[in-house]
C-alpha atoms as a PDB file:
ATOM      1  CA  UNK A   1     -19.407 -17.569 -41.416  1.00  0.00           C
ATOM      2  CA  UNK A   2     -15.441 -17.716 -41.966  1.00  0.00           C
ATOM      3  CA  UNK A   3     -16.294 -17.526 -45.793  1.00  0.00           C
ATOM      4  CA  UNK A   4     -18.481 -14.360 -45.285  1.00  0.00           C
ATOM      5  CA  UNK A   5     -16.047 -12.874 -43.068  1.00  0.00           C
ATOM      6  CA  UNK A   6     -12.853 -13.550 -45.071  1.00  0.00           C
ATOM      7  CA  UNK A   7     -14.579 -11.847 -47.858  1.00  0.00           C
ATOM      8  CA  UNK A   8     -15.200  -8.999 -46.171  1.00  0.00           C
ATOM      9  CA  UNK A   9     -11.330  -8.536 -45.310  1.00  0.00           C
ATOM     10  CA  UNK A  10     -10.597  -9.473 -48.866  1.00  0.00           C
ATOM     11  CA  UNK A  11     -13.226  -7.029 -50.361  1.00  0.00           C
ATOM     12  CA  UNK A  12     -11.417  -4.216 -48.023  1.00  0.00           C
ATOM     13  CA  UNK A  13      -8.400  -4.700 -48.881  1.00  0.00           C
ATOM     14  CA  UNK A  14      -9.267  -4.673 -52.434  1.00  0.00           C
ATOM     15  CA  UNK A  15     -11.252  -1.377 -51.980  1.00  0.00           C
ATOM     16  CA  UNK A  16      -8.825   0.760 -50.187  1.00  0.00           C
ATOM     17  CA  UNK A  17      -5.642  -0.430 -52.228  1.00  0.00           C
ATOM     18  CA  UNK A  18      -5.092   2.337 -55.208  1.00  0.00           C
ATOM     19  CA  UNK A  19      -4.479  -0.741 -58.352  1.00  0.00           C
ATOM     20  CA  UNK A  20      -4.390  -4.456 -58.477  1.00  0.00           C
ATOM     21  CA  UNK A  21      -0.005  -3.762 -57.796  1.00  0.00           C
ATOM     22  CA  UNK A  22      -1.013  -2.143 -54.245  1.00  0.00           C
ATOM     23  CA  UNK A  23      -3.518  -4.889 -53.603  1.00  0.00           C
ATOM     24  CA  UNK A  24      -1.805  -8.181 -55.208  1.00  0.00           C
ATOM     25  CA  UNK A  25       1.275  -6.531 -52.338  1.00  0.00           C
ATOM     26  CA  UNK A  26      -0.951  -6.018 -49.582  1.00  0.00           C
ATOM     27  CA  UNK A  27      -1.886  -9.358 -49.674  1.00  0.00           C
ATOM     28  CA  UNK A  28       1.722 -10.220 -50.346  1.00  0.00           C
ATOM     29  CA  UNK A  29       2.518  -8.269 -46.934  1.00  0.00           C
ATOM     30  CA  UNK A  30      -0.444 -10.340 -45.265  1.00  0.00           C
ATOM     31  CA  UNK A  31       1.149 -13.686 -46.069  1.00  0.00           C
ATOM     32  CA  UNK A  32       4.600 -12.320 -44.988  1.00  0.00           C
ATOM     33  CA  UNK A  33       2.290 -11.978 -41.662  1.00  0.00           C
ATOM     34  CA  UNK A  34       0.793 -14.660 -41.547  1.00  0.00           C
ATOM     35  CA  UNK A  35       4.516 -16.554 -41.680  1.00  0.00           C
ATOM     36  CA  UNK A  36       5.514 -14.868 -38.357  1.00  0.00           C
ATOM     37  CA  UNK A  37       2.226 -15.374 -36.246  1.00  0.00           C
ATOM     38  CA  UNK A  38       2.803 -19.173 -35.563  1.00  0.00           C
ATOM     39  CA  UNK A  39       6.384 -18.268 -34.827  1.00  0.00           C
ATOM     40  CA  UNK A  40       5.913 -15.410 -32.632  1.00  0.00           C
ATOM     41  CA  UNK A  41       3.455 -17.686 -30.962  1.00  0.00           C
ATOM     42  CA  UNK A  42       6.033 -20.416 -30.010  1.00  0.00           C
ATOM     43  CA  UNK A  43       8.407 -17.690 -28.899  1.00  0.00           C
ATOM     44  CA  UNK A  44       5.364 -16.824 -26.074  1.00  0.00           C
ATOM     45  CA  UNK A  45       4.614 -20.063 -25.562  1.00  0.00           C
ATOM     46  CA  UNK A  46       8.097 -20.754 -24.812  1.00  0.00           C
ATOM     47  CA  UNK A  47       8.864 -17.518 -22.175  1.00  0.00           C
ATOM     48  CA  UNK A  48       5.596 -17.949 -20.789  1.00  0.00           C
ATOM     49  CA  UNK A  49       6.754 -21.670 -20.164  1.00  0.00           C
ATOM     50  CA  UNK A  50       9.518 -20.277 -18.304  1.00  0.00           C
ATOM     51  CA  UNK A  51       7.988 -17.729 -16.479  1.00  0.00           C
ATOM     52  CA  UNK A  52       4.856 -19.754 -14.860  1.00  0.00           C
ATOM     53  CA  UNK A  53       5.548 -21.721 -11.853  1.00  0.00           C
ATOM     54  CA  UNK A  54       4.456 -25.076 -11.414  1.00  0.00           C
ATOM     55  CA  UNK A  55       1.776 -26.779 -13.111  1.00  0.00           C
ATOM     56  CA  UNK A  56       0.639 -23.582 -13.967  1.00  0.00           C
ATOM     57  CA  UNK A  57       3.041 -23.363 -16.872  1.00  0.00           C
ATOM     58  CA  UNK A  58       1.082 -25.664 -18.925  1.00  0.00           C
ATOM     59  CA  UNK A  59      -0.884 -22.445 -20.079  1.00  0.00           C
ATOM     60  CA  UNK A  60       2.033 -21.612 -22.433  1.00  0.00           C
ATOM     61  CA  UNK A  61       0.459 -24.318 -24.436  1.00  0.00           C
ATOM     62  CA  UNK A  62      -2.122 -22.195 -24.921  1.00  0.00           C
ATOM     63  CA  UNK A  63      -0.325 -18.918 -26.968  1.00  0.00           C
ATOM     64  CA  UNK A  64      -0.350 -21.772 -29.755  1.00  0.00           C
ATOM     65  CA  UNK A  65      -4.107 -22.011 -29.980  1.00  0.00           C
ATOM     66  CA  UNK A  66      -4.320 -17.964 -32.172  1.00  0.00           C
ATOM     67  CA  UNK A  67      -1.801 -18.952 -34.772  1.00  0.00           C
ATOM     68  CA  UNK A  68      -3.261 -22.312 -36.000  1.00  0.00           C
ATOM     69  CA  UNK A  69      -7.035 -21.035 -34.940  1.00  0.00           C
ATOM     70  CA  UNK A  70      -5.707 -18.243 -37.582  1.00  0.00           C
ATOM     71  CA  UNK A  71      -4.383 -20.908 -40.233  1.00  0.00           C
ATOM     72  CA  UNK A  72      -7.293 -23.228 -39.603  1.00  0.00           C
ATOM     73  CA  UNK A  73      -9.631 -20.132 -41.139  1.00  0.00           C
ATOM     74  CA  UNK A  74      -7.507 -19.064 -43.384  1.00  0.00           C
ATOM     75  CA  UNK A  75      -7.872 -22.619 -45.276  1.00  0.00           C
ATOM     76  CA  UNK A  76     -11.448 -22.752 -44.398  1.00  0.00           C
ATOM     77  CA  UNK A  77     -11.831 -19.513 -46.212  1.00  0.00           C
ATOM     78  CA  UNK A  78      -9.852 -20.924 -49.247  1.00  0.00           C
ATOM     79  CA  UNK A  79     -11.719 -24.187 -49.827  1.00  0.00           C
ATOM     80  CA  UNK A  80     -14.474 -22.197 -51.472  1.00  0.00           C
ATOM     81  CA  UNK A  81     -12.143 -20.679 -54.213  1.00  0.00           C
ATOM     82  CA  UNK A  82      -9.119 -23.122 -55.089  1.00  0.00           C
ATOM     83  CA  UNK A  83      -7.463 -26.212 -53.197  1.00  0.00           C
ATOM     84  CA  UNK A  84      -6.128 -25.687 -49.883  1.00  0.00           C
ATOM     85  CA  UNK A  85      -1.953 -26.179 -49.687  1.00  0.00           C
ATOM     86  CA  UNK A  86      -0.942 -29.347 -50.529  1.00  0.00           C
ATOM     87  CA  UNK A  87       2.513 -29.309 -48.632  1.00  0.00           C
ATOM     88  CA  UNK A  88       3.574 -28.438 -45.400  1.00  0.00           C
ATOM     89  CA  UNK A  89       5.587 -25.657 -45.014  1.00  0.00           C
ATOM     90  CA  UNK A  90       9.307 -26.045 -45.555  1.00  0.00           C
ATOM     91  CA  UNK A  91      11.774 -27.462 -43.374  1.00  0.00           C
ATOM     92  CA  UNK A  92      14.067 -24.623 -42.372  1.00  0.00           C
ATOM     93  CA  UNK A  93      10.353 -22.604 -41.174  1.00  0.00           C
ATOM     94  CA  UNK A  94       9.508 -25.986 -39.239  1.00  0.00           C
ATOM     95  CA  UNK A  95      12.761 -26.214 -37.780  1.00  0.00           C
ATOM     96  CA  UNK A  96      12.787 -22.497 -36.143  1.00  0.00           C
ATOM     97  CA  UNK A  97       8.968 -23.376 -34.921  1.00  0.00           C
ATOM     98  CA  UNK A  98      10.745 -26.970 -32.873  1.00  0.00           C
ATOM     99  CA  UNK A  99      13.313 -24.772 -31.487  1.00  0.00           C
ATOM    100  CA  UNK A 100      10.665 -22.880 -29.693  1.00  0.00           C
ATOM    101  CA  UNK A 101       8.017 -25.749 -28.944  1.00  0.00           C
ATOM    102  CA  UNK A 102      10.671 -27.667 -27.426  1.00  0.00           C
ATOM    103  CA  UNK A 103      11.932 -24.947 -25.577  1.00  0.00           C
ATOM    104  CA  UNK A 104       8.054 -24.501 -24.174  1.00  0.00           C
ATOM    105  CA  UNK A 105       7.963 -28.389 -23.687  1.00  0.00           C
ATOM    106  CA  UNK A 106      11.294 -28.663 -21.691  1.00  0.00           C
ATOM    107  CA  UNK A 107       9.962 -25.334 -19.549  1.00  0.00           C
ATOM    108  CA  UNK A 108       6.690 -27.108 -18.489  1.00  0.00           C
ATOM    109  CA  UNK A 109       8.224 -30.180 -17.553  1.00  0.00           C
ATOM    110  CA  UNK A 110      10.545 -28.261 -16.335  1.00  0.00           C
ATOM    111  CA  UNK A 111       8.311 -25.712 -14.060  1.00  0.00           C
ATOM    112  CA  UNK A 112       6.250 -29.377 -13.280  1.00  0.00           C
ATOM    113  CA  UNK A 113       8.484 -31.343 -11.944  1.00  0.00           C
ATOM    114  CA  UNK A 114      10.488 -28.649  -9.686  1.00  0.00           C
ATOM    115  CA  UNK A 115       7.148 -26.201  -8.907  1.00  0.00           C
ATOM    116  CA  UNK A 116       5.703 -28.814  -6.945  1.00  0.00           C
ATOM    117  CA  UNK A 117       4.978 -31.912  -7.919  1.00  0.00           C
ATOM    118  CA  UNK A 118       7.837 -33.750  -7.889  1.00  0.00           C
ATOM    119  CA  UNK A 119       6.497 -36.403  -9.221  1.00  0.00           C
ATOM    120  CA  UNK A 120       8.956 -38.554 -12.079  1.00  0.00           C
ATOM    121  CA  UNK A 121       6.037 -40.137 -13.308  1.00  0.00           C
ATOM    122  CA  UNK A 122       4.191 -37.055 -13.923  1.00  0.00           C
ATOM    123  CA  UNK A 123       7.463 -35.996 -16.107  1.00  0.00           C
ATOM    124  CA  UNK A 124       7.794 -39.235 -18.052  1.00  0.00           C
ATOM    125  CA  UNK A 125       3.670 -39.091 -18.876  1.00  0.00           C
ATOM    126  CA  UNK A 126       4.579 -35.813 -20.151  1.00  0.00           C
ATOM    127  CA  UNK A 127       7.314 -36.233 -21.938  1.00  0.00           C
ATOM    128  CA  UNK A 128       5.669 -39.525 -23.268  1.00  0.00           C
ATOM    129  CA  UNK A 129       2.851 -37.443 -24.777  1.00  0.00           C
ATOM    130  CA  UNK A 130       5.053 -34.686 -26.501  1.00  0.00           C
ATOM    131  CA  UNK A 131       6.938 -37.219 -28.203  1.00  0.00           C
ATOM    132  CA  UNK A 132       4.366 -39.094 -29.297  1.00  0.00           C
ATOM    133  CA  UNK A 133       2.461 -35.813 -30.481  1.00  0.00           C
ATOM    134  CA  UNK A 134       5.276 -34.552 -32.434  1.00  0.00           C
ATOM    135  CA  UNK A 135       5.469 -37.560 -33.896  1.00  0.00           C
ATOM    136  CA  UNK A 136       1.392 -38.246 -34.532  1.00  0.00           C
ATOM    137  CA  UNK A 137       1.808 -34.792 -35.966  1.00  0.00           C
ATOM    138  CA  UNK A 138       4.472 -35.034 -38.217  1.00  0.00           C
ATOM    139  CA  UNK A 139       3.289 -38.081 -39.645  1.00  0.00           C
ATOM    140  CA  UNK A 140      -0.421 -37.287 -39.837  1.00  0.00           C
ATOM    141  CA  UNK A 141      -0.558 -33.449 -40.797  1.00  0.00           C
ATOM    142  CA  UNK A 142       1.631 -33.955 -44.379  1.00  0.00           C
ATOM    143  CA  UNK A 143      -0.945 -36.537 -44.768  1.00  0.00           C
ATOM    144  CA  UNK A 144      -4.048 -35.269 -44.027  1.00  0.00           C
ATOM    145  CA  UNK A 145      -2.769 -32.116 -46.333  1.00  0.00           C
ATOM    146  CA  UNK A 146      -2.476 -34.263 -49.058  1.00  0.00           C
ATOM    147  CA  UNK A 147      -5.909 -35.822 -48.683  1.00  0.00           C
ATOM    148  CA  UNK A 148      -7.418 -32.268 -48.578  1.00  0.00           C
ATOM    149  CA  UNK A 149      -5.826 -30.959 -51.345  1.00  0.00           C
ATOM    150  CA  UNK A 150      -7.268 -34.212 -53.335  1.00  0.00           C
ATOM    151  CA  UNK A 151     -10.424 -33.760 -52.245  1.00  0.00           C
ATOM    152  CA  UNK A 152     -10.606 -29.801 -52.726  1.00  0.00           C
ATOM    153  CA  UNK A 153      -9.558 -30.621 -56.567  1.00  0.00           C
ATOM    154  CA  UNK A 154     -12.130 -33.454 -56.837  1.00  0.00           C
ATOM    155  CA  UNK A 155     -14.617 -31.079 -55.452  1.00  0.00           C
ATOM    156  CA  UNK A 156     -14.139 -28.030 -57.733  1.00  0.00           C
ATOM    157  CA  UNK A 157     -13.264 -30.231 -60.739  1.00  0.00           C
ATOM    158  CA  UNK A 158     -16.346 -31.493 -60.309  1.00  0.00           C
ATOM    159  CA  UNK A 159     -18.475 -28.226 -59.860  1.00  0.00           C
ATOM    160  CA  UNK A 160     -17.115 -27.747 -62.881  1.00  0.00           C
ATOM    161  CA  UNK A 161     -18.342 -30.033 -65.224  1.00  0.00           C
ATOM    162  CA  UNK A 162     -22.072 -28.951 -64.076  1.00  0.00           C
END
């Protein structure tokens, strides 16, 4: 389904661009896109952490879920032509994206602990989980990249030779 459907998009963009300059920048521009979703994201997540009271705050999480839902298909989509990305994205882009998920972190905890529940264990748990999170997920994800990638090369090497 993601396959047929990023098709489509591809096989639009193709047909209304005037050459393969217009088209090879549209999907230049599309990338360039696709760079600010997961940040604008965080900077939602973040306000929105902020702005709900109490436990209801813990929504914020939840303006994550379109950028990597967006990502996710993106590399689904790509499996079928070449390898997916073999490295995470650089440091400077993961850096601005912490600013903000902290920021949303600190605000639930935050919103938690004085919008009613007043509860310190509550807090730790919390802050517990986030750190071990950030930390499953910046050990894991590289990883799990890498073992992708190998696989995805494996795979079309592989059709290949048929």
């Amino acid at each position: 389904m993601i396959k047929k459907f990023g098709d489509a998009a591809i096989a639009f963009t193709q047909r209304t661009s005037d050459d393969e300059y217009h088209a090879t920048m549209t999907h230049q521009a599309n990338t360039v896109g696709m760079w600010m979703v997961p940040i604008a994201s965080m900077v939602v997540g973040a306000v929105l952490a902020w702005v709900l009271r109490g436990p209801e705050s813990m929504w914020a999480a939840l303006a994550i879920v379109p950028a990597l839902s967006g990502q996710m298909a993106g590399n689904v989509w790509m499996k079928n032509y070449a390898p997916r990305p073999k490295a995470v994205s650089p440091r400077w882009y993961l850096a601005i994206g912490m600013v903000f998920i902290v920021l949303m972190f600190l605000g639930i905890v935050y919103n938690t602990y004085f919008g009613g529940e007043r509860d310190v264990s509550v807090v730790i748990s919390m802050v517990v989980g986030i750190l071990v999170g950030i930390t499953l997920a910046g050990w894991l994800v590289p990883k799990s990249m890498q073992e992708a990638y190998d696989s995805d090369v494996a795979r079309l090497e592989a059709s290949l030779e048929d």
